[in-house]
N, C-alpha and C. Protein backbone atom coordinates (compact mmCIF):
# COMPACT_ATOMS: atom_id res chain seq x y z
N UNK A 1 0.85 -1.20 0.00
CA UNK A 1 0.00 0.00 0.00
C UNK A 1 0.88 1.25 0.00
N UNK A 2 0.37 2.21 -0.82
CA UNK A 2 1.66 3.58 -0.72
C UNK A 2 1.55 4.28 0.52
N UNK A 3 2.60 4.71 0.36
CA UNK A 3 2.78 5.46 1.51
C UNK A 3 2.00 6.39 2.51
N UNK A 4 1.32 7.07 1.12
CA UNK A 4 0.07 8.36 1.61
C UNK A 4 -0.94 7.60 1.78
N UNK A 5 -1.06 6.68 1.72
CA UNK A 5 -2.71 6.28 2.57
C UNK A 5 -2.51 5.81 3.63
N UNK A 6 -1.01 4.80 4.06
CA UNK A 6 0.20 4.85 5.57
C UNK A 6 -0.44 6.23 6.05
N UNK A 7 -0.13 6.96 5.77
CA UNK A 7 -0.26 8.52 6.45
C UNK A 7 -1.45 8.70 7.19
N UNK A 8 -2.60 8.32 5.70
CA UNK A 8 -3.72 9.00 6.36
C UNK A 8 -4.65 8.25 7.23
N UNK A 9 -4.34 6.79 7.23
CA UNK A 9 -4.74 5.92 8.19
C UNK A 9 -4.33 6.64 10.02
N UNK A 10 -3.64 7.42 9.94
CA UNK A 10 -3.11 8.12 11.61
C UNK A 10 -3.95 8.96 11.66
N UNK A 11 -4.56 9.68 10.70
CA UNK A 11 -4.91 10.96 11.20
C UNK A 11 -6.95 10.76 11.16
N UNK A 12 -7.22 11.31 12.32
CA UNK A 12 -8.47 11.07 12.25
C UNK A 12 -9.06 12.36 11.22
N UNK A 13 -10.43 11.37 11.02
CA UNK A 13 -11.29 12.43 9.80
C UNK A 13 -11.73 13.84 9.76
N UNK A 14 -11.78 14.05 11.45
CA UNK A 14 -12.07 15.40 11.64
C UNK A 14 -10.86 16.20 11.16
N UNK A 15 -9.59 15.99 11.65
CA UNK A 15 -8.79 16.56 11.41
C UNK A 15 -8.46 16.69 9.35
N UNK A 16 -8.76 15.87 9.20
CA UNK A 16 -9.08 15.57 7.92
C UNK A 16 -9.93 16.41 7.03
N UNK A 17 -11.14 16.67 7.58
CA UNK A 17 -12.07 17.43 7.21
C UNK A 17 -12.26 18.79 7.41
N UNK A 18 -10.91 19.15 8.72
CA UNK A 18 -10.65 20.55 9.07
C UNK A 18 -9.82 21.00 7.81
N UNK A 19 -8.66 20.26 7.56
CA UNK A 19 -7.84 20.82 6.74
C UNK A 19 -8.48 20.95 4.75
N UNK A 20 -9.72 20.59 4.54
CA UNK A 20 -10.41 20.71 3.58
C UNK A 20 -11.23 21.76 3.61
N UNK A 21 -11.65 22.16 5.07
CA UNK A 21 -12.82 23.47 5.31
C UNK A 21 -13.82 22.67 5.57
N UNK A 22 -14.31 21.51 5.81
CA UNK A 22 -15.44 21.07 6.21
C UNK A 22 -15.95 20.32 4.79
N UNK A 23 -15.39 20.50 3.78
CA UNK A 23 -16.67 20.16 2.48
C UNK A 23 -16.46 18.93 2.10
N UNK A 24 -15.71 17.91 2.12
CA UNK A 24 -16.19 16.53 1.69
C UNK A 24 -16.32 15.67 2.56
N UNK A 25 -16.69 15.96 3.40
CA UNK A 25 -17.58 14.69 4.09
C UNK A 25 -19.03 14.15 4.10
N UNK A 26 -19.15 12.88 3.91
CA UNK A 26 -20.00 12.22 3.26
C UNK A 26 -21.27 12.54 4.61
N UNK A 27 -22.36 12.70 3.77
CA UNK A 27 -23.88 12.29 4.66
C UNK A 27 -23.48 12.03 5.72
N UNK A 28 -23.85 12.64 7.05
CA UNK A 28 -23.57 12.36 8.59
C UNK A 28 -24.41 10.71 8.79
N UNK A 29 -25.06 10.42 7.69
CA UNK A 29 -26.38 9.37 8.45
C UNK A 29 -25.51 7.84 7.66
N UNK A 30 -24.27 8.29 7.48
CA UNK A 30 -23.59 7.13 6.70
C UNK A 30 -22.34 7.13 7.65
N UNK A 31 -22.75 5.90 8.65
CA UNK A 31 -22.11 5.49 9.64
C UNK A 31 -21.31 4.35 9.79
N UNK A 32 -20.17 4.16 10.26
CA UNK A 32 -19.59 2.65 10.65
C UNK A 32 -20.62 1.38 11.66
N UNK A 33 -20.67 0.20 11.22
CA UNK A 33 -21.88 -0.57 11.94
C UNK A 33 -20.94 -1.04 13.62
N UNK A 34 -19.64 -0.60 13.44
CA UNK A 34 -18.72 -0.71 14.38
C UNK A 34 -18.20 0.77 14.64
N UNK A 35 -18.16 1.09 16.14
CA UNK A 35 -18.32 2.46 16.15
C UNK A 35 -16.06 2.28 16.38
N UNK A 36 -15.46 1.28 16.49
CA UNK A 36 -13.85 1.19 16.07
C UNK A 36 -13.22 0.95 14.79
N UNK A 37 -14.29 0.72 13.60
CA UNK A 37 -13.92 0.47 12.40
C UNK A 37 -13.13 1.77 11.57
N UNK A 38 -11.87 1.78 11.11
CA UNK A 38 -11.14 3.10 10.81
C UNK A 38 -10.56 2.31 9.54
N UNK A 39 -10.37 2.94 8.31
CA UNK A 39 -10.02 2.45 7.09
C UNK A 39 -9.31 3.86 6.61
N UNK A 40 -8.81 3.94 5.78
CA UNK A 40 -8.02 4.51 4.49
C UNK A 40 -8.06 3.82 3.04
N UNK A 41 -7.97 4.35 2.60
CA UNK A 41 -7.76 3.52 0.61
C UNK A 41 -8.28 4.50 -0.18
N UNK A 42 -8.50 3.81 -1.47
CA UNK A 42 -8.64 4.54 -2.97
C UNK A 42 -9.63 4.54 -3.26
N UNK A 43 -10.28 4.98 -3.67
CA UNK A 43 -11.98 4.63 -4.17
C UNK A 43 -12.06 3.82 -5.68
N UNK A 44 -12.97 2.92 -5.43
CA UNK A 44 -13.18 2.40 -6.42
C UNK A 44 -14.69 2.37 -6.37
N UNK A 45 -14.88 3.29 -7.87
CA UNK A 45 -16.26 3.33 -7.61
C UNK A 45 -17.54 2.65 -8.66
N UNK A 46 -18.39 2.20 -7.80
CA UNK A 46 -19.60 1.56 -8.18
C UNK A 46 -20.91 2.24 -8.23
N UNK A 47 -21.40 2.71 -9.72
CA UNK A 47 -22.88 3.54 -10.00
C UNK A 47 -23.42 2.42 -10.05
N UNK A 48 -24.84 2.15 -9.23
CA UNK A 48 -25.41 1.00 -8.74
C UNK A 48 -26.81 1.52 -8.78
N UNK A 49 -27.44 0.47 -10.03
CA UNK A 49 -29.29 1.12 -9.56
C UNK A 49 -30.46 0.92 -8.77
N UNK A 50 -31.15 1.02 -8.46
CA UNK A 50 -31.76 0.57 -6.90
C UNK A 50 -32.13 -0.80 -7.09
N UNK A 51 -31.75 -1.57 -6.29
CA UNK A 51 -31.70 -2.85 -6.33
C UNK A 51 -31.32 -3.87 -7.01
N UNK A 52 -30.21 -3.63 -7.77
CA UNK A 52 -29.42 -4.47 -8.81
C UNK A 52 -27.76 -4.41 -7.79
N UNK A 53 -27.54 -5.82 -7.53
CA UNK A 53 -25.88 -5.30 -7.13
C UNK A 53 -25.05 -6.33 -8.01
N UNK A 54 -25.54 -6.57 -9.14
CA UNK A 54 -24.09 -6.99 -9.84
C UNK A 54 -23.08 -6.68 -10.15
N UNK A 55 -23.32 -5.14 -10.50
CA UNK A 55 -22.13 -4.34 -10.25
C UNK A 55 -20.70 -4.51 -9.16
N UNK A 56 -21.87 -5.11 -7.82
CA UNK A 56 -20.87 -4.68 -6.66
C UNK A 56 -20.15 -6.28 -7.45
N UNK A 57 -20.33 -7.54 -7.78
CA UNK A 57 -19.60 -8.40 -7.59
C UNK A 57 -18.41 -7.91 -8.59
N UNK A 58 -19.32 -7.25 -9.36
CA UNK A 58 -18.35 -6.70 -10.85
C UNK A 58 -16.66 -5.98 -10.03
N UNK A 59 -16.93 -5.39 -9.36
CA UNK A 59 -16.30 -4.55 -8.62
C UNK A 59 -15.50 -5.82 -7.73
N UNK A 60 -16.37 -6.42 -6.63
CA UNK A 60 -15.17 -7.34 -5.96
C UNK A 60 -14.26 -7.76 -6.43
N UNK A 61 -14.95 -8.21 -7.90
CA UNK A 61 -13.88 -9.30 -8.80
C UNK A 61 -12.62 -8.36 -9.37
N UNK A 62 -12.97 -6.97 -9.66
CA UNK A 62 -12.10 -6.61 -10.41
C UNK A 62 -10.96 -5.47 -9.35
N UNK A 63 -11.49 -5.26 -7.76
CA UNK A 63 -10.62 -5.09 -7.13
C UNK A 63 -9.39 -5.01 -6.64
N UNK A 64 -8.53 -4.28 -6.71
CA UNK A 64 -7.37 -4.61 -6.12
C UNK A 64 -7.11 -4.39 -4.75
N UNK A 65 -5.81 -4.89 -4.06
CA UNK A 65 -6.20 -5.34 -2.65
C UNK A 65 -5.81 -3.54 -2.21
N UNK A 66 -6.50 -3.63 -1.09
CA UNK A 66 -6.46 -1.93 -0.23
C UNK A 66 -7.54 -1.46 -0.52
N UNK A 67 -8.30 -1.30 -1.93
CA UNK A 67 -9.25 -1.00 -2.52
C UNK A 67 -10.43 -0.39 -1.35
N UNK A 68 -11.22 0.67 -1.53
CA UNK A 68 -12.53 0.49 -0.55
C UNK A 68 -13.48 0.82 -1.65
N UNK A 69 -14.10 -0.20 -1.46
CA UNK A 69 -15.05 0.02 -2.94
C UNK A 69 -16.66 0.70 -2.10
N UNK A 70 -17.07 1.66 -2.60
CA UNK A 70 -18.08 2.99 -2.69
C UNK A 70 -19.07 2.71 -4.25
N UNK A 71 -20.15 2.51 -3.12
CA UNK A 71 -21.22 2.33 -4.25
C UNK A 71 -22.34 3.97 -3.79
N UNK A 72 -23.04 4.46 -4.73
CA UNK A 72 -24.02 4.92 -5.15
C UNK A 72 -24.81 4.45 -5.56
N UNK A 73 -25.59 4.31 -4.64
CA UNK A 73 -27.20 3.28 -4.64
C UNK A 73 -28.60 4.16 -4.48
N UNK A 74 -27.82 5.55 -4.75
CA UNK A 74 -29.34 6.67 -4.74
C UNK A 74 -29.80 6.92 -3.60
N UNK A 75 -29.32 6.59 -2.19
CA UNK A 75 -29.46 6.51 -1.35
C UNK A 75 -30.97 5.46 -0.86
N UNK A 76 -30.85 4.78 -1.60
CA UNK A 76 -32.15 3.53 -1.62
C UNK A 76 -31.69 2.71 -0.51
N UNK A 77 -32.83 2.55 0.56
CA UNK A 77 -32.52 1.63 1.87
C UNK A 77 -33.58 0.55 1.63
N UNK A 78 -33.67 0.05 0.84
CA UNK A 78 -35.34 -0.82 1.13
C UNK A 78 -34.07 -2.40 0.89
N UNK A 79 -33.65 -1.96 -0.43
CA UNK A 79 -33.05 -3.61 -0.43
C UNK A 79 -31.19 -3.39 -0.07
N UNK A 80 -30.54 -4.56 0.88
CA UNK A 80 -29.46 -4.45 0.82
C UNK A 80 -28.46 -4.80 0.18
N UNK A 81 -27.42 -3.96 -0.51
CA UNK A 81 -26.47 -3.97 -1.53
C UNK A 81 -25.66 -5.43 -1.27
N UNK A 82 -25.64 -5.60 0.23
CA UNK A 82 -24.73 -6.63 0.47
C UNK A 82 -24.99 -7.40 1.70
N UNK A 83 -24.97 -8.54 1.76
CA UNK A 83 -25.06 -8.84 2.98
C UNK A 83 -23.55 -9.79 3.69
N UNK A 84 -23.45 -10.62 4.52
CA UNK A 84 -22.33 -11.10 5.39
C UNK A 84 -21.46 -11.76 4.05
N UNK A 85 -22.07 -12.76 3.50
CA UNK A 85 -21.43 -13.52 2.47
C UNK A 85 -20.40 -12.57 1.37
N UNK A 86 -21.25 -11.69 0.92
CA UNK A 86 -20.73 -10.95 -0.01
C UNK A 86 -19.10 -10.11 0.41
N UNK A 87 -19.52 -9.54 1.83
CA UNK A 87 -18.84 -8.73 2.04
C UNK A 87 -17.90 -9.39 2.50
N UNK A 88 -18.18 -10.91 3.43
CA UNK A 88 -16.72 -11.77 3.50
C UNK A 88 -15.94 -12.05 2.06
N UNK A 89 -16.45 -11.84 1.07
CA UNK A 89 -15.77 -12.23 -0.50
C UNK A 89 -14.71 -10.91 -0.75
N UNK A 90 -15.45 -9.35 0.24
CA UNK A 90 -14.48 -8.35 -0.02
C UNK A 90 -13.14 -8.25 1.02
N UNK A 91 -13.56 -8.92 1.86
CA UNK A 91 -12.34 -9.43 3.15
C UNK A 91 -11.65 -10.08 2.31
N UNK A 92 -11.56 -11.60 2.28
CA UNK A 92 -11.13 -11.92 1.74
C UNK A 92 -10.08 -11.63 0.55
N UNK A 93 -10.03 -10.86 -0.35
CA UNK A 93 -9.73 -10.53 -1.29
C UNK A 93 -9.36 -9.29 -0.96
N UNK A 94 -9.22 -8.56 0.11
CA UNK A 94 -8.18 -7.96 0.55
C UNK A 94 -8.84 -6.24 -0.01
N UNK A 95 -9.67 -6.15 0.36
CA UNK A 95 -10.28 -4.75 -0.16
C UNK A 95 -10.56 -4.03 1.63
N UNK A 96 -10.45 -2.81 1.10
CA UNK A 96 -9.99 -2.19 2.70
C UNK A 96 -11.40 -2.15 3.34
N UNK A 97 -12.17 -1.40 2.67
CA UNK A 97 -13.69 -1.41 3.43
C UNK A 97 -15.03 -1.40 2.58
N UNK A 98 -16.07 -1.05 2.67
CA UNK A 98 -17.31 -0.85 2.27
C UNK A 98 -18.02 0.45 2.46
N UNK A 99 -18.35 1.12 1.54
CA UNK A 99 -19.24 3.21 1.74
C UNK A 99 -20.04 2.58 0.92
N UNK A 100 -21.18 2.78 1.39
CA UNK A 100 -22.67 2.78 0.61
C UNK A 100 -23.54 3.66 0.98
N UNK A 101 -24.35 4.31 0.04
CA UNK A 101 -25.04 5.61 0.57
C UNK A 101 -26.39 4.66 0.86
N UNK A 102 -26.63 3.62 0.92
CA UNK A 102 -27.94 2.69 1.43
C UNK A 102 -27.81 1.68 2.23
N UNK A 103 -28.20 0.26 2.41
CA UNK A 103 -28.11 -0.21 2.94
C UNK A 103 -27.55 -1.66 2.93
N UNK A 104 -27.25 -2.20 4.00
CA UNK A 104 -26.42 -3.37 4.28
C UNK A 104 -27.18 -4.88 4.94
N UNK A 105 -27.47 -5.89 4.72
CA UNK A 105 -28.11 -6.91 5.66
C UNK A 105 -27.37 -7.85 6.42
N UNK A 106 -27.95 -9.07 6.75
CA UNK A 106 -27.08 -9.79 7.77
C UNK A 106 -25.87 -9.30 8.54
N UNK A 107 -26.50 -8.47 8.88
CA UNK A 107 -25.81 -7.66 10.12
C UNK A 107 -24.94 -7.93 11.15
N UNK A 108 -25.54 -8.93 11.87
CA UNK A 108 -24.85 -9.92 12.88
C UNK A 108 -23.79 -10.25 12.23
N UNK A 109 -24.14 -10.82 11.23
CA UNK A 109 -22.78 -12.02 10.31
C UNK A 109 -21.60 -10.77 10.11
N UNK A 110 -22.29 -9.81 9.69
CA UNK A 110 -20.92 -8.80 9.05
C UNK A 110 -20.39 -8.40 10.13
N UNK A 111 -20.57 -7.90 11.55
CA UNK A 111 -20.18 -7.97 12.30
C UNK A 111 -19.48 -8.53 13.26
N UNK A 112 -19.27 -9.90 12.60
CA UNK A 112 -18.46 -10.68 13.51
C UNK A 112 -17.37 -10.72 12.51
N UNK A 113 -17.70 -10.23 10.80
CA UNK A 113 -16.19 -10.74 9.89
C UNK A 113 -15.09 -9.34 10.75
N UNK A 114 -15.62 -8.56 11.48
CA UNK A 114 -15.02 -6.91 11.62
C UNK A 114 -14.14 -6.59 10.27
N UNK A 115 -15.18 -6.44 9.41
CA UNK A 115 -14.43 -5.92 8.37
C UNK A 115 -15.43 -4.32 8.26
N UNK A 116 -14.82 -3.06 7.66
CA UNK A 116 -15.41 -1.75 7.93
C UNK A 116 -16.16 -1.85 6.88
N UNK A 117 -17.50 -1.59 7.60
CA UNK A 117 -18.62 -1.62 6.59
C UNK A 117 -19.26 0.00 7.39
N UNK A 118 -19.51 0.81 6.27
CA UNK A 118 -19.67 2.10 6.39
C UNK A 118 -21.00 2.26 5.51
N UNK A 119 -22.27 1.93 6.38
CA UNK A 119 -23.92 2.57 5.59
C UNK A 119 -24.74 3.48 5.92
N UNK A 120 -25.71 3.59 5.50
CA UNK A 120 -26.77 4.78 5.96
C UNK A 120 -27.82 3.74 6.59
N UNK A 121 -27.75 2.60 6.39
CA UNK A 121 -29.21 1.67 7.24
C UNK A 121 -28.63 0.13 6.69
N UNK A 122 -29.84 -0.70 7.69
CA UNK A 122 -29.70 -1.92 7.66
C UNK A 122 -31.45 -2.25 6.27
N UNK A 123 -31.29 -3.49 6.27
CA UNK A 123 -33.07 -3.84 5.11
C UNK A 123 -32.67 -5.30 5.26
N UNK A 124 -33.68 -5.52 5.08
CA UNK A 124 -34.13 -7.25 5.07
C UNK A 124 -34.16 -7.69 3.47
N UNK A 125 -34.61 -7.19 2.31
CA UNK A 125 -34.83 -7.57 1.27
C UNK A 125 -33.58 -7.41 1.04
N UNK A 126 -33.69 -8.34 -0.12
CA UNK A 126 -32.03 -8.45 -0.94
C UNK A 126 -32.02 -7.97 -2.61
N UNK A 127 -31.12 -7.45 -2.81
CA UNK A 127 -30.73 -6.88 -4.16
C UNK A 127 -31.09 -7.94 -5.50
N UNK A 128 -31.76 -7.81 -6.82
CA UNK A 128 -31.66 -8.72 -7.69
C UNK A 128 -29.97 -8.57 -8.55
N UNK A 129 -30.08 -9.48 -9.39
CA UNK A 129 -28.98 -9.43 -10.43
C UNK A 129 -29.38 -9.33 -11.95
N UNK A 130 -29.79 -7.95 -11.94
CA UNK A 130 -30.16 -7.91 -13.63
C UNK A 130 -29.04 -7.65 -14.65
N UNK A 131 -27.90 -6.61 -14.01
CA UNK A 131 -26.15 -6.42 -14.48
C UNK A 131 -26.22 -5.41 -15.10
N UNK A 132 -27.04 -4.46 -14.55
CA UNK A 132 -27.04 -2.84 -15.34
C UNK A 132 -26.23 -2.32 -13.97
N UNK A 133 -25.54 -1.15 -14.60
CA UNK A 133 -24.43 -0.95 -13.05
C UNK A 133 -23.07 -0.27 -14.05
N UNK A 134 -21.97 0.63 -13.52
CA UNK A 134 -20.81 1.09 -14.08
C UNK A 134 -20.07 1.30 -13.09
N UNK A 135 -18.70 0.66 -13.20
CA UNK A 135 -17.64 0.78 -12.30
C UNK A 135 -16.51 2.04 -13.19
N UNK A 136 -15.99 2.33 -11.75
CA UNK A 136 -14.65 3.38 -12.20
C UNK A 136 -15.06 4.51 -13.01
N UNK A 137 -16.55 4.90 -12.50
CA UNK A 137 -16.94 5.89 -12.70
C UNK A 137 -17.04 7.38 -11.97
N UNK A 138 -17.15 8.38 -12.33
CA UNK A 138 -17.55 9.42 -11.08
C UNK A 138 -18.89 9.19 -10.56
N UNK A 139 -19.13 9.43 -9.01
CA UNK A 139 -20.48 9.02 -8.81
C UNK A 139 -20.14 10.11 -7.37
N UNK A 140 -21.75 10.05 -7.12
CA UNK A 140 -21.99 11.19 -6.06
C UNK A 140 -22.81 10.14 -4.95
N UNK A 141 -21.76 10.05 -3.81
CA UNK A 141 -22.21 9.45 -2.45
C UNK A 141 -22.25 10.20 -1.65
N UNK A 142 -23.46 10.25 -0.59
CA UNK A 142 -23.57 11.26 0.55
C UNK A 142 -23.81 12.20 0.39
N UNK A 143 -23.71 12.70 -1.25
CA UNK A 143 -23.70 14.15 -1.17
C UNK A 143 -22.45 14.99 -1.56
N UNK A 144 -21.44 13.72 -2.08
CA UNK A 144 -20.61 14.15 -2.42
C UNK A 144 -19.65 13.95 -3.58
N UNK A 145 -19.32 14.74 -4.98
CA UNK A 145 -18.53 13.86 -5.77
C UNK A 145 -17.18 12.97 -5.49
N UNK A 146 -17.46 11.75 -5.79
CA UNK A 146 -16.21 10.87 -5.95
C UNK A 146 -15.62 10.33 -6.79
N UNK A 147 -14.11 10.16 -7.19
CA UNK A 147 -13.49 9.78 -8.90
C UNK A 147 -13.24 8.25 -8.21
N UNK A 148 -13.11 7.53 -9.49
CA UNK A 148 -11.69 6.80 -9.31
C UNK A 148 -10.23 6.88 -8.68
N UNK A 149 -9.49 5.96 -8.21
CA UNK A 149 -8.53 6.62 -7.43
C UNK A 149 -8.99 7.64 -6.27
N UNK A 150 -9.88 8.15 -5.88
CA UNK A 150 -9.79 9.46 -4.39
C UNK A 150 -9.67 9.07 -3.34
N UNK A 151 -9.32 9.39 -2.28
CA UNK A 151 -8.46 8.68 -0.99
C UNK A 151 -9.71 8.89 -0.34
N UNK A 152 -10.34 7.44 0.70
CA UNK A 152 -11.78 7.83 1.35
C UNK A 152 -10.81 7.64 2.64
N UNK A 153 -11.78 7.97 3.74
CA UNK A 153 -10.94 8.07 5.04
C UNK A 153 -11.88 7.66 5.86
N UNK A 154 -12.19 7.20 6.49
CA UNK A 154 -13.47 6.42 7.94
C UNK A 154 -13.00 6.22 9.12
N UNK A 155 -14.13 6.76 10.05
CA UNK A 155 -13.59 6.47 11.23
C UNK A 155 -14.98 6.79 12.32
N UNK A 156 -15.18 6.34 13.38
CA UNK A 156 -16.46 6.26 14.36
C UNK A 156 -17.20 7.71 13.84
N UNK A 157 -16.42 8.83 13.44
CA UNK A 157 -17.16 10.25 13.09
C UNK A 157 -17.78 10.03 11.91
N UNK A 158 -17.44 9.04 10.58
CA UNK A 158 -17.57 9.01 9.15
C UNK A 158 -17.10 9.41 8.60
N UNK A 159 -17.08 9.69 6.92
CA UNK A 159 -15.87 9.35 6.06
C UNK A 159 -15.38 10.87 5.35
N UNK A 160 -14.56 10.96 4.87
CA UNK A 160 -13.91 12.09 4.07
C UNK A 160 -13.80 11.63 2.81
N UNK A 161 -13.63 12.44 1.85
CA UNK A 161 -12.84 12.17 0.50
C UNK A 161 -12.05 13.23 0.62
N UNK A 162 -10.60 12.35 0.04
CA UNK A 162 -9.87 13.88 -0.35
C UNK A 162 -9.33 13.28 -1.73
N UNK A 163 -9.30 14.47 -2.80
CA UNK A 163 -9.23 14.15 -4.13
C UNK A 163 -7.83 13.90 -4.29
N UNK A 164 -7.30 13.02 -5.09
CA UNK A 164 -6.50 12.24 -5.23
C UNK A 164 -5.54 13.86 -6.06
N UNK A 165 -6.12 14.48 -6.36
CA UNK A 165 -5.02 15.87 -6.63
C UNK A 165 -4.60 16.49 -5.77
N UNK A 166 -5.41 16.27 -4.64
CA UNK A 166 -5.17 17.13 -3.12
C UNK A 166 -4.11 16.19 -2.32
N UNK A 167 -4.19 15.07 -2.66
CA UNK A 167 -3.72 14.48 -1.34
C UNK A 167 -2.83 14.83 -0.51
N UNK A 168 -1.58 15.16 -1.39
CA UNK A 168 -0.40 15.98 -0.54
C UNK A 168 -0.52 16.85 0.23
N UNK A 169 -1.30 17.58 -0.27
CA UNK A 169 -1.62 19.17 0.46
C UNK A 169 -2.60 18.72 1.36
N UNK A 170 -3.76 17.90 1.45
CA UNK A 170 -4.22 17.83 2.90
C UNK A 170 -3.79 17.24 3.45
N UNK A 171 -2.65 16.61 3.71
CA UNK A 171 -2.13 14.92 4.24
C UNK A 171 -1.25 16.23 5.12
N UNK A 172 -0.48 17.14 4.41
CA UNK A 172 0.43 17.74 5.24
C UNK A 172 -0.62 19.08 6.24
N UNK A 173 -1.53 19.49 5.85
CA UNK A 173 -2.93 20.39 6.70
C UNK A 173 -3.52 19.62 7.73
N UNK A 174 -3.53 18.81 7.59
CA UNK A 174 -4.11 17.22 8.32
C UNK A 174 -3.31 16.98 9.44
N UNK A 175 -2.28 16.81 9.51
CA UNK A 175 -1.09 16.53 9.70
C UNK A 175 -0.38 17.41 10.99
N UNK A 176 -0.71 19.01 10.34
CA UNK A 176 -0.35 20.19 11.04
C UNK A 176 -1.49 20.36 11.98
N UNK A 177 -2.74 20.08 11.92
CA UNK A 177 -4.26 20.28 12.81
C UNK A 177 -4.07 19.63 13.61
N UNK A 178 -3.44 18.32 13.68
CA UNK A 178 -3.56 17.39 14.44
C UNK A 178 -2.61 17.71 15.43
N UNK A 179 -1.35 18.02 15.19
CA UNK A 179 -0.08 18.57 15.95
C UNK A 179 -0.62 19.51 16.76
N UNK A 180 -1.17 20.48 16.29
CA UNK A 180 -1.93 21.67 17.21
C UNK A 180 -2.95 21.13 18.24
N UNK A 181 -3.62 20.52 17.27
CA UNK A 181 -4.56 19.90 18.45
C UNK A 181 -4.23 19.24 20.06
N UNK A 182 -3.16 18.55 19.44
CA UNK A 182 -2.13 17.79 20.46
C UNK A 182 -1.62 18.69 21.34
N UNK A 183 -1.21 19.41 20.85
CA UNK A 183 -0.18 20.22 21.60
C UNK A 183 -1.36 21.54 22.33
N UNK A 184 -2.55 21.57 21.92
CA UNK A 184 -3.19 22.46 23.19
C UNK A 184 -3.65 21.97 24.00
N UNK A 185 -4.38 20.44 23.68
CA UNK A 185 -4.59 19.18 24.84
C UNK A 185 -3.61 19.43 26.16
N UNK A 186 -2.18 19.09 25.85
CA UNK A 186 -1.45 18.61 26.60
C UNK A 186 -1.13 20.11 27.46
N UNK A 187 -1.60 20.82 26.94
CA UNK A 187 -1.47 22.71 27.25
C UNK A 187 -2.09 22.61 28.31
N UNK A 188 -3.41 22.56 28.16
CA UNK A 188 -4.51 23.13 29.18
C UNK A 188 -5.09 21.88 29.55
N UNK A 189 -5.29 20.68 29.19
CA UNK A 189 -5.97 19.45 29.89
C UNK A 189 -5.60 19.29 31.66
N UNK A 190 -7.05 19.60 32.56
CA UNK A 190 -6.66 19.30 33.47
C UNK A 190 -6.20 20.44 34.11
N UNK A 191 -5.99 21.61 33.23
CA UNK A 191 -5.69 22.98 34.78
C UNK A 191 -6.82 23.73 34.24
N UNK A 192 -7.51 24.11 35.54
CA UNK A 192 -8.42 25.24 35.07
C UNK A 192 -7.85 26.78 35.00
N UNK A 193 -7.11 27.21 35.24
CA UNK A 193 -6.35 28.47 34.78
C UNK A 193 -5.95 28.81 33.07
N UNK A 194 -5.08 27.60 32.93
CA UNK A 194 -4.92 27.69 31.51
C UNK A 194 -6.49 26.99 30.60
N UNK A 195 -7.38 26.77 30.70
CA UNK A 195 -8.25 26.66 30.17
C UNK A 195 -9.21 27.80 29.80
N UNK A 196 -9.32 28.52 31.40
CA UNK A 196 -9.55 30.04 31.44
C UNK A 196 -9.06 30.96 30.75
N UNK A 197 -8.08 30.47 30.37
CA UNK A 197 -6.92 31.44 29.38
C UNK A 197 -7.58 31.24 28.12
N UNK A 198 -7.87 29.93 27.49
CA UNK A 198 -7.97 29.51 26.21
C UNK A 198 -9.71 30.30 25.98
N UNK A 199 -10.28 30.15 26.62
CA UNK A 199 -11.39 30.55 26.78
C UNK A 199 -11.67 31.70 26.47
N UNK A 200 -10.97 32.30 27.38
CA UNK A 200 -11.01 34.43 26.97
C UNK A 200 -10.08 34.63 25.66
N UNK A 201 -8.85 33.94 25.39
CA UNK A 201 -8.90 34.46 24.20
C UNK A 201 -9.57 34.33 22.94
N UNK A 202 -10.32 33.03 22.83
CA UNK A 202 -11.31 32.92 22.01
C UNK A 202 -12.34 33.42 21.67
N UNK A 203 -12.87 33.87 23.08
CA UNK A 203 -13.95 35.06 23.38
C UNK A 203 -13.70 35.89 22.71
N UNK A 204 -12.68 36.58 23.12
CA UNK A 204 -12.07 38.05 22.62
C UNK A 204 -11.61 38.29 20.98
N UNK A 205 -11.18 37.09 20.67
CA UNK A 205 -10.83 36.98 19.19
C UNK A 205 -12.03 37.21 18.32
N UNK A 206 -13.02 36.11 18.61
CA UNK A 206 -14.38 36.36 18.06
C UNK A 206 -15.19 37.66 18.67
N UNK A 207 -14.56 38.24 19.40
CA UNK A 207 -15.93 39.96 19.76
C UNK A 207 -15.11 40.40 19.03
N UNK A 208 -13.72 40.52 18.45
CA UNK A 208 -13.29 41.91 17.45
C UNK A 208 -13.95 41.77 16.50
């Protein structure tokens, strides 16, 4: 796996999403089914029509390993894209996680593979196989555009994209937020004086 997704596997999403301004993070209601599941990888993406997932096998099969394959399912929750079986086929085969803007089944089962499965809901009905579907396309999940190749990021908060043109430049913004962050923790955690401090100048910054 290269290096820069090494990177961005450390840094959590917020910090992630600070150094972007807030704008690509996916639908708040598209959650990890494990609130410790944390991934990094490339997007590989799946335009998926409501209730057809041949695509997604299209996609397992043609995966490479690290991969987190991201479907756009219209945000359709009635039938699930995938259930335990399927998604043990994306374990297996060495794909980093699962983003679906809909939903997921056999729940229990996927939960015990702990592999990061990242949805907006659970459904009981299951997907047909008619094989209308396009991989390695641009597609809009959450609310947000995603290419081929774009670095997704997950973690108990939910996911980021950062565009595979950006990566450098937020990996090192990312990087620097997090340092700060750290370093005012260890500042004021635990004294109330210097907290008092942090407090009024914030105050004061925001009344000018």
């Amino acid at each position: 796996m290269d290096y820069i997704i090494n990177q961005f596997k450390e840094v959590p999403t917020t910090c992630i999403s600070d150094a972007m301004d807030g704008l690509n993070n996916l639908d708040s209601a598209i959650k990890p089914l494990k609130e410790e599941y944390k991934f990094a990888g490339r997007a590989l993406t799946v335009k998926m029509p409501v209730g057809d997932n041949l695509a997604v096998l299209k996609a397992i099969r043609q995966a490479r390993e690290g991969d987190v394959i991201i479907i756009d399912t219209k945000g359709n929750s009635y039938r699930g894209i995938a259930g335990d079986f399927v998604v043990g086929m994306m374990q297996t085969l060495g794909v980093s996680a699962l983003v679906v803007d809909g939903a997921v089944r056999d729940v229990a089962g996927i939960k015990e593979l702990n592999f990061p499965v990242f949805c907006k809901s659970t459904a009981v009905a299951a997907s047909g196989k008619a094989g209308v579907g396009e991989l390695n396309v641009p597609i809009s999940c959450g609310g947000v555009s995603i290419s081929q190749g774009d670095i997704l990021v997950g973690d108990a908060d939910g996911v980021v994209v950062v565009p595979q043109s950006q990566a450098e430049t937020v990996l090192k913004k990312a990087l620097q937020k997090l340092r700060k962050d750290e370093e005012r923790e260890q500042k004021i955690s635990g004294n109330p004086e210097a907290i008092k401090e942090y407090l009024d100048s914030m105050i004061n910054k925001t009344a000018k």
